[in-house]
PDB file of N, CA and C in Angstrom:
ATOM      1  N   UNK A   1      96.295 121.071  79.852  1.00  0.00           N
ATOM      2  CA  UNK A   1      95.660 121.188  81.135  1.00  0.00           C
ATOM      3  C   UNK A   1      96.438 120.360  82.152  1.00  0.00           C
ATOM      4  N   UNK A   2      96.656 120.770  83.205  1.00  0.00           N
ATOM      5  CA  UNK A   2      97.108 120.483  84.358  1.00  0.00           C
ATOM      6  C   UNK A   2      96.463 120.535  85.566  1.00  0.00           C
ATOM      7  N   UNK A   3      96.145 119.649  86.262  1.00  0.00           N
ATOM      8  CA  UNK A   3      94.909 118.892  86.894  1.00  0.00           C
ATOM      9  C   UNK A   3      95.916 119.324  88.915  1.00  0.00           C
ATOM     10  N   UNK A   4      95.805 119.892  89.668  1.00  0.00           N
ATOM     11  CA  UNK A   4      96.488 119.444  91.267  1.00  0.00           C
ATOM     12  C   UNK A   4      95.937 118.873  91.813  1.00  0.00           C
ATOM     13  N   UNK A   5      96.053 117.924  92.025  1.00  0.00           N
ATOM     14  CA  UNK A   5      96.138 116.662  93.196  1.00  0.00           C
ATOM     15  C   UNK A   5      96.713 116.768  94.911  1.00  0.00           C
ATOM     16  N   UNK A   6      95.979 117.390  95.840  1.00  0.00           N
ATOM     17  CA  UNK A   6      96.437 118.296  96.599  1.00  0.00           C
ATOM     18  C   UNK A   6      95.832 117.085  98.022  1.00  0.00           C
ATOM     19  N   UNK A   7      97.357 116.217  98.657  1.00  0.00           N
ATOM     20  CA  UNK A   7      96.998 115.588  99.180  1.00  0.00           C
ATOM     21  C   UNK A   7      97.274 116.132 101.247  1.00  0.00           C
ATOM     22  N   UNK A   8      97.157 117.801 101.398  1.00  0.00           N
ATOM     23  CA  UNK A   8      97.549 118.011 102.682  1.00  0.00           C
ATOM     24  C   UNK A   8      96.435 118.202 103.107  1.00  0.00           C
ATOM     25  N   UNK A   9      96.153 118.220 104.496  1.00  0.00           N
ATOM     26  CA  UNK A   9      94.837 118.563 105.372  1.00  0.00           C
ATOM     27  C   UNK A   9      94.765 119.933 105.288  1.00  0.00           C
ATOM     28  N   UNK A  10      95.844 120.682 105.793  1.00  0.00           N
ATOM     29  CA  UNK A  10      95.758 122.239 105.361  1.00  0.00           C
ATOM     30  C   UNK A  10      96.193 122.965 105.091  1.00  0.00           C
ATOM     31  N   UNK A  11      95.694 122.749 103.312  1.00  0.00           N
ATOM     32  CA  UNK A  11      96.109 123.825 101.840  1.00  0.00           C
ATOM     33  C   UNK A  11      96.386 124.985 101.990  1.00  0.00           C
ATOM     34  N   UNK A  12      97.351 125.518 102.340  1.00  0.00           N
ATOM     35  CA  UNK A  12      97.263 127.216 102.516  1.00  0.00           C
ATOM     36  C   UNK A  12      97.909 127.609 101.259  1.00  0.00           C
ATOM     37  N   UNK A  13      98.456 126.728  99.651  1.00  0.00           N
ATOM     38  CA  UNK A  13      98.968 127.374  98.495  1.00  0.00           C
ATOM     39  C   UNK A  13      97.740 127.584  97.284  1.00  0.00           C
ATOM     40  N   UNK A  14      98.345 127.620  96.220  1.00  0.00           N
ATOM     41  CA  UNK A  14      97.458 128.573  95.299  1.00  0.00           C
ATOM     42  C   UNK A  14      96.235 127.542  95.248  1.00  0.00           C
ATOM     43  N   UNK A  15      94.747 127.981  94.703  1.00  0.00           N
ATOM     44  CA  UNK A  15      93.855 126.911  94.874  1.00  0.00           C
ATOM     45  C   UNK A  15      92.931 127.455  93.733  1.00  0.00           C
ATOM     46  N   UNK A  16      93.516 127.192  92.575  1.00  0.00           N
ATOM     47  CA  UNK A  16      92.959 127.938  91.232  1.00  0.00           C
ATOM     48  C   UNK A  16      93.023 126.922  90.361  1.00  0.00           C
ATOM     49  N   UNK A  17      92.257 126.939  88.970  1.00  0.00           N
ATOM     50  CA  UNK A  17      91.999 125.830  87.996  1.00  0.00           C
ATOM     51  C   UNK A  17      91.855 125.003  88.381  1.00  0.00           C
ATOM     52  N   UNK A  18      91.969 124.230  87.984  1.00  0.00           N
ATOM     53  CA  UNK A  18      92.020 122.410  88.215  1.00  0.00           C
ATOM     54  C   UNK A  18      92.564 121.897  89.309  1.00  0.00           C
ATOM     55  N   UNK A  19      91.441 121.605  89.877  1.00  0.00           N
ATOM     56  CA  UNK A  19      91.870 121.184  91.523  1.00  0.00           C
ATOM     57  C   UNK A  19      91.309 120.043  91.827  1.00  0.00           C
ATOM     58  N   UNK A  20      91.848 118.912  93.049  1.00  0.00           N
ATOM     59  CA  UNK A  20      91.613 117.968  93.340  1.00  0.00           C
ATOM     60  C   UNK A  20      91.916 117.992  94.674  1.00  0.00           C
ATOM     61  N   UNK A  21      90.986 118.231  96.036  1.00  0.00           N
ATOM     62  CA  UNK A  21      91.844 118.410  96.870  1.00  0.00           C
ATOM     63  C   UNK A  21      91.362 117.691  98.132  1.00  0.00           C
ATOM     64  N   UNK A  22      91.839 117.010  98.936  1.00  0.00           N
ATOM     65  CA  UNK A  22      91.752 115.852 100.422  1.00  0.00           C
ATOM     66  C   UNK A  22      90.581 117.107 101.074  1.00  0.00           C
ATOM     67  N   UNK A  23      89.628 115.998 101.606  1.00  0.00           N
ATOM     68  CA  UNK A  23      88.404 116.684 102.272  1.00  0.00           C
ATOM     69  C   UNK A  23      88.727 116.691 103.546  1.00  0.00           C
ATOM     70  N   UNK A  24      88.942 118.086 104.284  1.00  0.00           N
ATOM     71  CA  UNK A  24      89.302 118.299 105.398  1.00  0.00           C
ATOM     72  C   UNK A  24      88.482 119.625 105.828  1.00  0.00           C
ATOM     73  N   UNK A  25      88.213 119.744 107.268  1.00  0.00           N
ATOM     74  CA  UNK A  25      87.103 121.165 107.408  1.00  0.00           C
ATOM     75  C   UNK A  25      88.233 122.016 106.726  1.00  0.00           C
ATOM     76  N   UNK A  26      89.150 122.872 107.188  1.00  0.00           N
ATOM     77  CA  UNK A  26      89.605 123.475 106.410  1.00  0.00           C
ATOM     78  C   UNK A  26      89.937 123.816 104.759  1.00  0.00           C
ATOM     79  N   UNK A  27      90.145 122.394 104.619  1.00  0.00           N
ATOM     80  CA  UNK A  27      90.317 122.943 102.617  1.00  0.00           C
ATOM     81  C   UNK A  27      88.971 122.920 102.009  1.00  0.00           C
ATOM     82  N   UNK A  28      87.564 122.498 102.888  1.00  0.00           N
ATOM     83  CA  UNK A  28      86.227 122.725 102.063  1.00  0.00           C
ATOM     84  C   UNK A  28      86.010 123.700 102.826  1.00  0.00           C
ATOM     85  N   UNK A  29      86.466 124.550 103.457  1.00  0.00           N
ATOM     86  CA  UNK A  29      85.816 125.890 103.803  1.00  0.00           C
ATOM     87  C   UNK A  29      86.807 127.052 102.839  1.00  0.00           C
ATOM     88  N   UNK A  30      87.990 126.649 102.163  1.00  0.00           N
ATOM     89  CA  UNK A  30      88.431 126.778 101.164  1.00  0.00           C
ATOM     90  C   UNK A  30      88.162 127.257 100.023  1.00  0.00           C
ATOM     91  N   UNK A  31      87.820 125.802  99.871  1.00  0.00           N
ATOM     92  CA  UNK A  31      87.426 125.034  98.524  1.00  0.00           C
ATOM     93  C   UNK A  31      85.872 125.495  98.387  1.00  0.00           C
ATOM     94  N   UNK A  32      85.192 125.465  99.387  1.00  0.00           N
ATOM     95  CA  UNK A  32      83.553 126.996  99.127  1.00  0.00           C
ATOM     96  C   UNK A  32      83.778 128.308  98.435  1.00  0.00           C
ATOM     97  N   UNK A  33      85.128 129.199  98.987  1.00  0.00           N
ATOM     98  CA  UNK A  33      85.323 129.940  99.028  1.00  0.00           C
ATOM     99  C   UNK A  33      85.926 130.494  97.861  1.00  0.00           C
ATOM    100  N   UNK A  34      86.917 129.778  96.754  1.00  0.00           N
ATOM    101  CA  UNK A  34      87.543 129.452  96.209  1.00  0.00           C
ATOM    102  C   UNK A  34      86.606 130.667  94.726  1.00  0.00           C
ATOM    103  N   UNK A  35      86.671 131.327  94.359  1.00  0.00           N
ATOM    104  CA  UNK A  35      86.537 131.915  92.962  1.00  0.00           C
ATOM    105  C   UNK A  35      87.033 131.661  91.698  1.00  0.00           C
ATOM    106  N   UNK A  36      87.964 130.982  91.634  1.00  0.00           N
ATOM    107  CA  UNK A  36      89.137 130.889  90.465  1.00  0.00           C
ATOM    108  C   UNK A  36      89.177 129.401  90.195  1.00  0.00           C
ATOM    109  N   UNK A  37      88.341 128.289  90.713  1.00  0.00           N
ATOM    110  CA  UNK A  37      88.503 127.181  90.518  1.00  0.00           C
ATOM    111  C   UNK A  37      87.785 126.550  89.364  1.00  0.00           C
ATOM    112  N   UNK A  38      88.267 125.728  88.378  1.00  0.00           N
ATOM    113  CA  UNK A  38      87.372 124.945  87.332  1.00  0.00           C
ATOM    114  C   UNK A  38      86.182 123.889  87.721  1.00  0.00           C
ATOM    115  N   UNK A  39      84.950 124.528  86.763  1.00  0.00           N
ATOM    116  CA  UNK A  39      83.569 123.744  87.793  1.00  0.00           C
ATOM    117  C   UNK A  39      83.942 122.293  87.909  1.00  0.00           C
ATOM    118  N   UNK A  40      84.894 121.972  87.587  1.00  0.00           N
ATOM    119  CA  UNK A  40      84.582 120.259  87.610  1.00  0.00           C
ATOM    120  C   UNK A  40      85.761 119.833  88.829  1.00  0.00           C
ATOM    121  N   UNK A  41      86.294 121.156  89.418  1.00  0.00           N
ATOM    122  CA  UNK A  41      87.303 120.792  90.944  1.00  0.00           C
ATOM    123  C   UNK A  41      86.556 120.119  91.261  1.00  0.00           C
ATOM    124  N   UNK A  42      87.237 119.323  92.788  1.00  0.00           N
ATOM    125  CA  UNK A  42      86.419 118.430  93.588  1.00  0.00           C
ATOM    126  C   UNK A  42      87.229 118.651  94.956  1.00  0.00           C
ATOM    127  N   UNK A  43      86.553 118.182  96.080  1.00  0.00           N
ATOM    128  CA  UNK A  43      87.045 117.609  96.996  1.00  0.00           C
ATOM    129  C   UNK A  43      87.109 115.771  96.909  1.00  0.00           C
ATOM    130  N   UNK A  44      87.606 115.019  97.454  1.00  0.00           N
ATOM    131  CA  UNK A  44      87.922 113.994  97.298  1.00  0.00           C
ATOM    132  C   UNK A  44      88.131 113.243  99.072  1.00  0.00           C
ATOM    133  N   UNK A  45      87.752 111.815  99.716  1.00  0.00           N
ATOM    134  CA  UNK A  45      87.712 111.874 100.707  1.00  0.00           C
ATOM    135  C   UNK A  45      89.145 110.975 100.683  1.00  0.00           C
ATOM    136  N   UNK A  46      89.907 110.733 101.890  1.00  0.00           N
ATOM    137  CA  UNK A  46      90.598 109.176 102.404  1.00  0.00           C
ATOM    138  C   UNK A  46      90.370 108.820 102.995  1.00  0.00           C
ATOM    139  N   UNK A  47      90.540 107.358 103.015  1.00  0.00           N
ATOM    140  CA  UNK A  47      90.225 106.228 103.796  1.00  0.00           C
ATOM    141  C   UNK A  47      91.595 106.237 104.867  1.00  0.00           C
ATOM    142  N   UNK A  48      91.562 106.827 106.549  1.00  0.00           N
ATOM    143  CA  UNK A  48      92.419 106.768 107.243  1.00  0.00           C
ATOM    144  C   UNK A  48      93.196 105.262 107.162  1.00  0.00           C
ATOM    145  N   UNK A  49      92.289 104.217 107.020  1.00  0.00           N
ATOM    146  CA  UNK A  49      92.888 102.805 106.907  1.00  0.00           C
ATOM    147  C   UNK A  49      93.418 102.555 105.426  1.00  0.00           C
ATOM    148  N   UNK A  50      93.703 103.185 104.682  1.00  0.00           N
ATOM    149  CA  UNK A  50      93.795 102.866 103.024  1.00  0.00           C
ATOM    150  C   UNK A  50      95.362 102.953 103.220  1.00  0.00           C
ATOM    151  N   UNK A  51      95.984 102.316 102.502  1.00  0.00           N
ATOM    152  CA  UNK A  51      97.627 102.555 102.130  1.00  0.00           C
ATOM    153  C   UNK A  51      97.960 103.992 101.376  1.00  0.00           C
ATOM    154  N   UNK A  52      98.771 104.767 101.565  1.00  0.00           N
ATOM    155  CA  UNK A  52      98.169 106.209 100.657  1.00  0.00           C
ATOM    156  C   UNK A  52      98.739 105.990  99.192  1.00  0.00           C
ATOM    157  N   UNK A  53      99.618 104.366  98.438  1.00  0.00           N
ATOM    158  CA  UNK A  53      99.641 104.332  97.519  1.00  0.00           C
ATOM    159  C   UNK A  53      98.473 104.113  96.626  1.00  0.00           C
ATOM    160  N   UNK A  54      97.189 103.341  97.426  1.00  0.00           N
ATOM    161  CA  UNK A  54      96.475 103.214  96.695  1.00  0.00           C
ATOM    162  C   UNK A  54      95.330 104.038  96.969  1.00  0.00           C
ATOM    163  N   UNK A  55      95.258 105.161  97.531  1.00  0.00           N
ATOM    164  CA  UNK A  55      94.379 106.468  97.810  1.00  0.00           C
ATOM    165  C   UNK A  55      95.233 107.529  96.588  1.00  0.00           C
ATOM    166  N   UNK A  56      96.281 107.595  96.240  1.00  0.00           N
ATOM    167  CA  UNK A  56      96.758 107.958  95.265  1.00  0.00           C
ATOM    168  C   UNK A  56      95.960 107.525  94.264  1.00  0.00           C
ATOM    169  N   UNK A  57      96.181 106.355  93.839  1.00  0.00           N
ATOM    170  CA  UNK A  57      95.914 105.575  92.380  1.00  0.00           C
ATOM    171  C   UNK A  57      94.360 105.267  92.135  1.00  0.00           C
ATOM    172  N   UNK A  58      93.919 105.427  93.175  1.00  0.00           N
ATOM    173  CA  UNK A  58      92.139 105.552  93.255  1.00  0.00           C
ATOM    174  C   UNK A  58      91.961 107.273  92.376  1.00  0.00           C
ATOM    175  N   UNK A  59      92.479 107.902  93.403  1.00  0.00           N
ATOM    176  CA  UNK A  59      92.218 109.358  92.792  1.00  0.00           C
ATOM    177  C   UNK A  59      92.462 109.724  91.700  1.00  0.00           C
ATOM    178  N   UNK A  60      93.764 109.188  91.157  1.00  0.00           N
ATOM    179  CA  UNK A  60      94.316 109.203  89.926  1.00  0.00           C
ATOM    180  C   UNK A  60      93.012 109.032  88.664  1.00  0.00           C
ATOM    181  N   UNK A  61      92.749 107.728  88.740  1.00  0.00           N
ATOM    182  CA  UNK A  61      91.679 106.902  88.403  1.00  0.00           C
ATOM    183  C   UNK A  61      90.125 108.119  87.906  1.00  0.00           C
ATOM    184  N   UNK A  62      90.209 108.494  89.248  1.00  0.00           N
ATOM    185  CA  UNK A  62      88.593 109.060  89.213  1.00  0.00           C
ATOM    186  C   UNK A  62      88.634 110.610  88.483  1.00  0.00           C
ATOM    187  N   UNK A  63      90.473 111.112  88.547  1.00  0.00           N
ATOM    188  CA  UNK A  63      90.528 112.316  88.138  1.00  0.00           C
ATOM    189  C   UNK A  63      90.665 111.779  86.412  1.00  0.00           C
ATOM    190  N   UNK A  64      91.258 111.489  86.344  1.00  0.00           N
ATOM    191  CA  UNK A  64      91.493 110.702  84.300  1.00  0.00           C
ATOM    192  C   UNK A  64      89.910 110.237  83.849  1.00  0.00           C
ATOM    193  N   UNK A  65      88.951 109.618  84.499  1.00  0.00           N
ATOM    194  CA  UNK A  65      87.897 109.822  84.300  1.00  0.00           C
ATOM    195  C   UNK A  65      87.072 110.777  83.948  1.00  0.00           C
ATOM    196  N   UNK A  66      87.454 112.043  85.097  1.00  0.00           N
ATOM    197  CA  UNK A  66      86.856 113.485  84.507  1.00  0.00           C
ATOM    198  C   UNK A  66      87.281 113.952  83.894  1.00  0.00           C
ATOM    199  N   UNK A  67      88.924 113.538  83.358  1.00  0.00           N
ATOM    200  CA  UNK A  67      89.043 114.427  82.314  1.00  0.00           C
ATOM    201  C   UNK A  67      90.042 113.851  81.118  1.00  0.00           C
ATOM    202  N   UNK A  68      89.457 112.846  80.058  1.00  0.00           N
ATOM    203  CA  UNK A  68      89.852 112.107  79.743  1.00  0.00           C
ATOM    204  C   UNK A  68      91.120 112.262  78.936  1.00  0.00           C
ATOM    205  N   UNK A  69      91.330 113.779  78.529  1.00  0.00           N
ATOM    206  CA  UNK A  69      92.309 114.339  77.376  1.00  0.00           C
ATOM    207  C   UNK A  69      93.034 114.453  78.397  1.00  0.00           C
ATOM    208  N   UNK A  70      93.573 114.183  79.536  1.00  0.00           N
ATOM    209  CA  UNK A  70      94.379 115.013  80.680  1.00  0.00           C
ATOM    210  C   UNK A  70      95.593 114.465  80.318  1.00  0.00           C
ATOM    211  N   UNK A  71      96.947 115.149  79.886  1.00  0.00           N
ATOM    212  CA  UNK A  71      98.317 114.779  79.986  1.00  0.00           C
ATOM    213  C   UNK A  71      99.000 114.714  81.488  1.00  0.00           C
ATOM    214  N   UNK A  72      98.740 115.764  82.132  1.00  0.00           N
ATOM    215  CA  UNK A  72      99.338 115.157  83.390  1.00  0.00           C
ATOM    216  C   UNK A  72      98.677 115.773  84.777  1.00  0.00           C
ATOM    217  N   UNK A  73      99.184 115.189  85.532  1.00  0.00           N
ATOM    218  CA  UNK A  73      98.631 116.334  86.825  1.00  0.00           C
ATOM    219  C   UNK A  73      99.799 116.286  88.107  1.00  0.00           C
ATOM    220  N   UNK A  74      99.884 117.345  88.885  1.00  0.00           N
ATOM    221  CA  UNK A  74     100.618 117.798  89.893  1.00  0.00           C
ATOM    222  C   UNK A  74     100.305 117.132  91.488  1.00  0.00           C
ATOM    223  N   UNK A  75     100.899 116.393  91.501  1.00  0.00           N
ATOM    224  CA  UNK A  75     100.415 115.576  92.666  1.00  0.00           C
ATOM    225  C   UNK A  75     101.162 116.753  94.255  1.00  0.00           C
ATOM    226  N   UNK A  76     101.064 117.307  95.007  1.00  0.00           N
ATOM    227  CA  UNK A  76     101.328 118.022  96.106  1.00  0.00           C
ATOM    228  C   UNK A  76     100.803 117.178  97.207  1.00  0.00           C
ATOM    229  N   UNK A  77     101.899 117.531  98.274  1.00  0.00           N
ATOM    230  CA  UNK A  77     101.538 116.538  99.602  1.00  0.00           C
ATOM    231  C   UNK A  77     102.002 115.154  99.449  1.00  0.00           C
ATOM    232  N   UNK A  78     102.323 114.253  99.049  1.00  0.00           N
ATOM    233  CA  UNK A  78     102.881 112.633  99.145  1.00  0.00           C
ATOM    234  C   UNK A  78     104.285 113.169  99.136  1.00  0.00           C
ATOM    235  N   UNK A  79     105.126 111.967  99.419  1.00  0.00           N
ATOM    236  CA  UNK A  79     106.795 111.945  99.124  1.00  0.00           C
ATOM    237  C   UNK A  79     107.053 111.040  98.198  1.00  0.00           C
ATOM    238  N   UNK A  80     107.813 111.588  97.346  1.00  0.00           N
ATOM    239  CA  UNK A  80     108.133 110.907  96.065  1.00  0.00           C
ATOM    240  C   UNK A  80     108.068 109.342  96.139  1.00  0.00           C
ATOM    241  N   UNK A  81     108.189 108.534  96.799  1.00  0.00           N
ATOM    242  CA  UNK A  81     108.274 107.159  96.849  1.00  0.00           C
ATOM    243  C   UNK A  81     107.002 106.957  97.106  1.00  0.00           C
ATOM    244  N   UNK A  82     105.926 108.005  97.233  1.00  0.00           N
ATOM    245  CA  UNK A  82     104.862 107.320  97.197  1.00  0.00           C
ATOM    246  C   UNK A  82     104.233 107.106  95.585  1.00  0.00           C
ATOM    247  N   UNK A  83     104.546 108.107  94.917  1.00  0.00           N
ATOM    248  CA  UNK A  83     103.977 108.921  94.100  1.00  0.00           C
ATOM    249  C   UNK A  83     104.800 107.758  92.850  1.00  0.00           C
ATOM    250  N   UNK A  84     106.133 107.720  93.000  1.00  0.00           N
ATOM    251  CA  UNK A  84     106.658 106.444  91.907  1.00  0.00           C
ATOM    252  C   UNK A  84     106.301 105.562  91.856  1.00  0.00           C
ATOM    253  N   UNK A  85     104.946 105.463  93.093  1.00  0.00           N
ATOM    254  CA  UNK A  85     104.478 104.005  92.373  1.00  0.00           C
ATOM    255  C   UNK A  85     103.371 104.310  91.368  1.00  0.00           C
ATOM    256  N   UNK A  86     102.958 105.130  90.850  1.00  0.00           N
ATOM    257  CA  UNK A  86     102.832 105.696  89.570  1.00  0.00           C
ATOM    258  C   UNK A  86     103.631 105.023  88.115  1.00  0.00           C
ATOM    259  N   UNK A  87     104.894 104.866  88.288  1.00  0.00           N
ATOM    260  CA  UNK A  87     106.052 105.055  87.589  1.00  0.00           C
ATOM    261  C   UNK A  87     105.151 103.605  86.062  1.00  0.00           C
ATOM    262  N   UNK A  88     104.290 102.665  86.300  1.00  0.00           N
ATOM    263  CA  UNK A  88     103.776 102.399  85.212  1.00  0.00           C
ATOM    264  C   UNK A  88     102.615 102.602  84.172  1.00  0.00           C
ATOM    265  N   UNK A  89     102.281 104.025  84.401  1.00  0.00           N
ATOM    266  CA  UNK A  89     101.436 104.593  84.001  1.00  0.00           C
ATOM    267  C   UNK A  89     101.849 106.092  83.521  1.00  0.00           C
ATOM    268  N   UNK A  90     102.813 106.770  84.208  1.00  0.00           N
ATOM    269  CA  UNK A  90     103.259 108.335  84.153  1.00  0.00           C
ATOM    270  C   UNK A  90     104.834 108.284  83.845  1.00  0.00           C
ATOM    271  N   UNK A  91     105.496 109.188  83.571  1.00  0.00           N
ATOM    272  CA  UNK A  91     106.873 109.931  83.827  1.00  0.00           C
ATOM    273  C   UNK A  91     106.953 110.445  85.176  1.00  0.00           C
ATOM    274  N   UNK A  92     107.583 110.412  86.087  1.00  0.00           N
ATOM    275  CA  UNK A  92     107.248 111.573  87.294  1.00  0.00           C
ATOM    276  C   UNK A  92     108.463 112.156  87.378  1.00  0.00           C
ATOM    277  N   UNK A  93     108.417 113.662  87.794  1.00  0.00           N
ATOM    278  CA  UNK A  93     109.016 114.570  88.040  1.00  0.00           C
ATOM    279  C   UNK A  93     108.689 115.164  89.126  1.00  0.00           C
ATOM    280  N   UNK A  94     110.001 115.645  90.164  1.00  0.00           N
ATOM    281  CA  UNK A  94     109.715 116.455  91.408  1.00  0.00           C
ATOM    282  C   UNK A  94     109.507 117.729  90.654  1.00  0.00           C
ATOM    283  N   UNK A  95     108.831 118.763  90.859  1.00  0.00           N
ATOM    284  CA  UNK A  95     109.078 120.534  90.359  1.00  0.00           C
ATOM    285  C   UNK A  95     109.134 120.910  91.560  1.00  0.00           C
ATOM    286  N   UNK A  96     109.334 122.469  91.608  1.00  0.00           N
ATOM    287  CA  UNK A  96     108.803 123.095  92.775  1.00  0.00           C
ATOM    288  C   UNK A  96     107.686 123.130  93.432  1.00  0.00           C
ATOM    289  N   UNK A  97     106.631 123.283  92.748  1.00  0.00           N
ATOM    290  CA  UNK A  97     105.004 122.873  92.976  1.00  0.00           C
ATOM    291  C   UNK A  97     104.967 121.606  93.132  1.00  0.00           C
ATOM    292  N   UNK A  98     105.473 120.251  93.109  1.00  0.00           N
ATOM    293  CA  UNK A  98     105.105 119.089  93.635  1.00  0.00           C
ATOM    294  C   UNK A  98     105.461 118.562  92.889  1.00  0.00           C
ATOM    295  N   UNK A  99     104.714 117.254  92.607  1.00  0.00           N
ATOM    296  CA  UNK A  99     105.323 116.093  91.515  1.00  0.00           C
ATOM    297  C   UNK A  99     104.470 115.977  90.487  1.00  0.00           C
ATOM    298  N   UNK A 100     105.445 115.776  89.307  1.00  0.00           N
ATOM    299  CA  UNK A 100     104.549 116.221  87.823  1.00  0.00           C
ATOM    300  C   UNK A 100     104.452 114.422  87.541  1.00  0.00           C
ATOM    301  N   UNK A 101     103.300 114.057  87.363  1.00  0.00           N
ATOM    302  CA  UNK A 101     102.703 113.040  86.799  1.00  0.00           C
ATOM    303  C   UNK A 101     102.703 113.059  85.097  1.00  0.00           C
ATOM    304  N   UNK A 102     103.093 112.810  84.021  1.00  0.00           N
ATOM    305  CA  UNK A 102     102.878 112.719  82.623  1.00  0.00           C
ATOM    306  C   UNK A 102     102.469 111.709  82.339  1.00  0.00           C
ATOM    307  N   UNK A 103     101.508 111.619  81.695  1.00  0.00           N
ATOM    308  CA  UNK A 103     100.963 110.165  81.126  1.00  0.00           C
ATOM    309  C   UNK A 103     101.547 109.691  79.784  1.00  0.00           C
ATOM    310  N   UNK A 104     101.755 108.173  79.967  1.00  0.00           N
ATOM    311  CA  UNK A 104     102.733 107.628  78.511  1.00  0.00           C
ATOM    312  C   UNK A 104     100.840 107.642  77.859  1.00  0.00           C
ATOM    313  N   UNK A 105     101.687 108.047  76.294  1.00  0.00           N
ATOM    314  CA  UNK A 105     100.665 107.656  75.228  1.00  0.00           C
ATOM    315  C   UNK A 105     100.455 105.890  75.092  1.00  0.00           C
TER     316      UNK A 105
END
């Protein structure tokens, strides 16, 4: 399972399975709309004053919570230097779809 972590105001890419996505009017009028999503998606809020490394690592947090077997998830929206600060907890990889998070055993 592969979890997206979808940190733009407005999502216009795929918005299916496992979703995690920044609460904005647009991506919860979306994210209502949405047919193909796993019941346990979420919207998720930020703190405009928060550093977005640690609005990352909060989310991180609350998504590994819901899903405790989770090997990795697709972080979309940050720039890699945000996302490596990850780097003691995950593997990260850029893909085309965003940045692949792997969790060390």
């Amino acid at each position: 399972m592969i979890v997206k972590a979808i940190f733009v105001d407005n999502y216009s890419g795929d918005l299916s399975g496992f979703v995690w996505i920044v609460d904005t009017r647009s991506n919860r009028a979306r994210f209502e709309r949405a047919r193909a999503l796993d019941h346990s998606s979420a919207l998720f809020s930020m703190d405009p004053g928060s550093p977005l490394e640690s609005v990352l690592r909060q989310t991180v947090f609350n998504i590994q919570d819901h899903y405790p077997d989770l090997k990795s998830i697709t972080v979309i929206g940050l720039e890699l230097s945000v996302v490596e600060t990850l780097a003691d907890m995950c593997r990260i990889t850029p893909t085309t779809d965003g940045i692949m998070c792997r969790f060390c055993a």
